[in-house]
Protein backbone atom coordinates (compact mmCIF):
# COMPACT_ATOMS: atom_id res chain seq x y z
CA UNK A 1 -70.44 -31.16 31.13
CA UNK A 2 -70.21 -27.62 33.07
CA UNK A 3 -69.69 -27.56 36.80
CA UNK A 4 -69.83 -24.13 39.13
CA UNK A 5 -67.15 -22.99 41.49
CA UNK A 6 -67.32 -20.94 44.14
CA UNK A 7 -64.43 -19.13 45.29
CA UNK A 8 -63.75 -16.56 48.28
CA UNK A 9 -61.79 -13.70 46.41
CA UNK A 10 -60.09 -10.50 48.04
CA UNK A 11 -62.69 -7.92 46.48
CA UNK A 12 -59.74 -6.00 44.77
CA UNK A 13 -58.33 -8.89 43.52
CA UNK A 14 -61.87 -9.71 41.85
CA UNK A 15 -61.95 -6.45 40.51
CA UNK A 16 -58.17 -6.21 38.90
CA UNK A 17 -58.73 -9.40 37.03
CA UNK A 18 -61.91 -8.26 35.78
CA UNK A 19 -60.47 -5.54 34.02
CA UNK A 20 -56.98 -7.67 32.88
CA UNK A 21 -59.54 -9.84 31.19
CA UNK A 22 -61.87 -7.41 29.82
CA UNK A 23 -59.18 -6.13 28.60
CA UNK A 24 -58.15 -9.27 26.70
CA UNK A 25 -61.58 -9.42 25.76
CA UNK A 26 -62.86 -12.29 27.91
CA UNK A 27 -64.65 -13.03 30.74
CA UNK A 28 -63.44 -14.21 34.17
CA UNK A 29 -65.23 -17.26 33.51
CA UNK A 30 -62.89 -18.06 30.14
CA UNK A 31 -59.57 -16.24 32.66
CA UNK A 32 -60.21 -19.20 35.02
CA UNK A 33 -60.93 -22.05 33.07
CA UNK A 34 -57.57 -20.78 30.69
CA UNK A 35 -55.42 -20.64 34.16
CA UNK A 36 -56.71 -24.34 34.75
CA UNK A 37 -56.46 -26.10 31.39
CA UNK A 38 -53.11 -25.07 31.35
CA UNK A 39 -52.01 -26.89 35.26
CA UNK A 40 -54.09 -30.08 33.53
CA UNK A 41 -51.85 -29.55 30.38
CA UNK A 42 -48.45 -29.07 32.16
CA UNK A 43 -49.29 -30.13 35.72
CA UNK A 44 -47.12 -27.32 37.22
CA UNK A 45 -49.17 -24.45 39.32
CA UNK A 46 -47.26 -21.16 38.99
CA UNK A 47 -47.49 -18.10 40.86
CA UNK A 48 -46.00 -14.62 39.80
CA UNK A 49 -45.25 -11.77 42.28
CA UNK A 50 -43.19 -9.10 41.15
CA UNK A 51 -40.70 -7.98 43.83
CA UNK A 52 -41.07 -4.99 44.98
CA UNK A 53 -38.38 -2.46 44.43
CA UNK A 54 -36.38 -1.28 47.66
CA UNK A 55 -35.78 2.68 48.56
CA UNK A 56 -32.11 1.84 47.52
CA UNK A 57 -32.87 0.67 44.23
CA UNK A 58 -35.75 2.87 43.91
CA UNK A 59 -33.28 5.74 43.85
CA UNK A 60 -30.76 4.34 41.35
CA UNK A 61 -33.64 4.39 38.75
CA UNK A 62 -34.60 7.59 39.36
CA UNK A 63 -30.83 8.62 39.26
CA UNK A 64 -30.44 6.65 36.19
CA UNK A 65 -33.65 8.12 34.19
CA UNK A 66 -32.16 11.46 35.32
CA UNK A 67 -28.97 10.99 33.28
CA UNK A 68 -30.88 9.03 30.24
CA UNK A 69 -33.17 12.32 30.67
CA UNK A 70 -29.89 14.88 30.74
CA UNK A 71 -28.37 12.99 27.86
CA UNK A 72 -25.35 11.37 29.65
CA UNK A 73 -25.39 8.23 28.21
CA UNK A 74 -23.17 7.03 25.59
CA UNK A 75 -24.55 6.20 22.31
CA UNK A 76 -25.84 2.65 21.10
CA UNK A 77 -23.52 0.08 19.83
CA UNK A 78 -23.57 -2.81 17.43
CA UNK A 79 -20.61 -4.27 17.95
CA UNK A 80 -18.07 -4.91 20.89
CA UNK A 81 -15.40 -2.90 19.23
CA UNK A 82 -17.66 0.10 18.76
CA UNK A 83 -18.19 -0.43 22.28
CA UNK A 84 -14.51 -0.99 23.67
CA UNK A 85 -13.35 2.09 21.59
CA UNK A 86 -15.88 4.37 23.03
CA UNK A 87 -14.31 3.36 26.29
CA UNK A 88 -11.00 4.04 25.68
CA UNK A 89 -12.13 7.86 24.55
């Protein structure tokens, strides 16, 4: 047997998920009865909020693409020794 829920949704947050599942190919409908099959299944509720990255590390990425970028990295390695030798260079 179906049942309807309503739900008050931020409109954004509507919209986003739309297009996370249309992009999965299924409908918000199939998103939301997914998300709560699987607390039945596990009986856990997870949430997931990326942090958001502060000025300070904001800039050590951007100085760290700059030297991938420039080429002053050092090369792969496959094993420690490869590694440890290009240190001692």
């Amino acid at each position: 047997m179906k049942t309807v829920i309503s739900v008050k949704v931020d409109k954004d947050v509507k919209e986003k998920a739309q297009e996370v599942a249309a992009s999965a190919g299924i409908s918000m409908s199939t998103l939301v009865n997914a998300y709560l099959r699987q607390i039945s299944a596990t009986r856990r509720i997870e949430f997931y909020a990326p942090e958001q990255m502060t000025p300070k590390l904001e800039k050590l990425v951007a100085e760290v693409e700059s030297e991938i970028a420039s080429g002053k990295v050092s090369q792969g390695f496959t094993t420690a020794d490869e590694f440890l030798a290009d240190l001692k260079k």
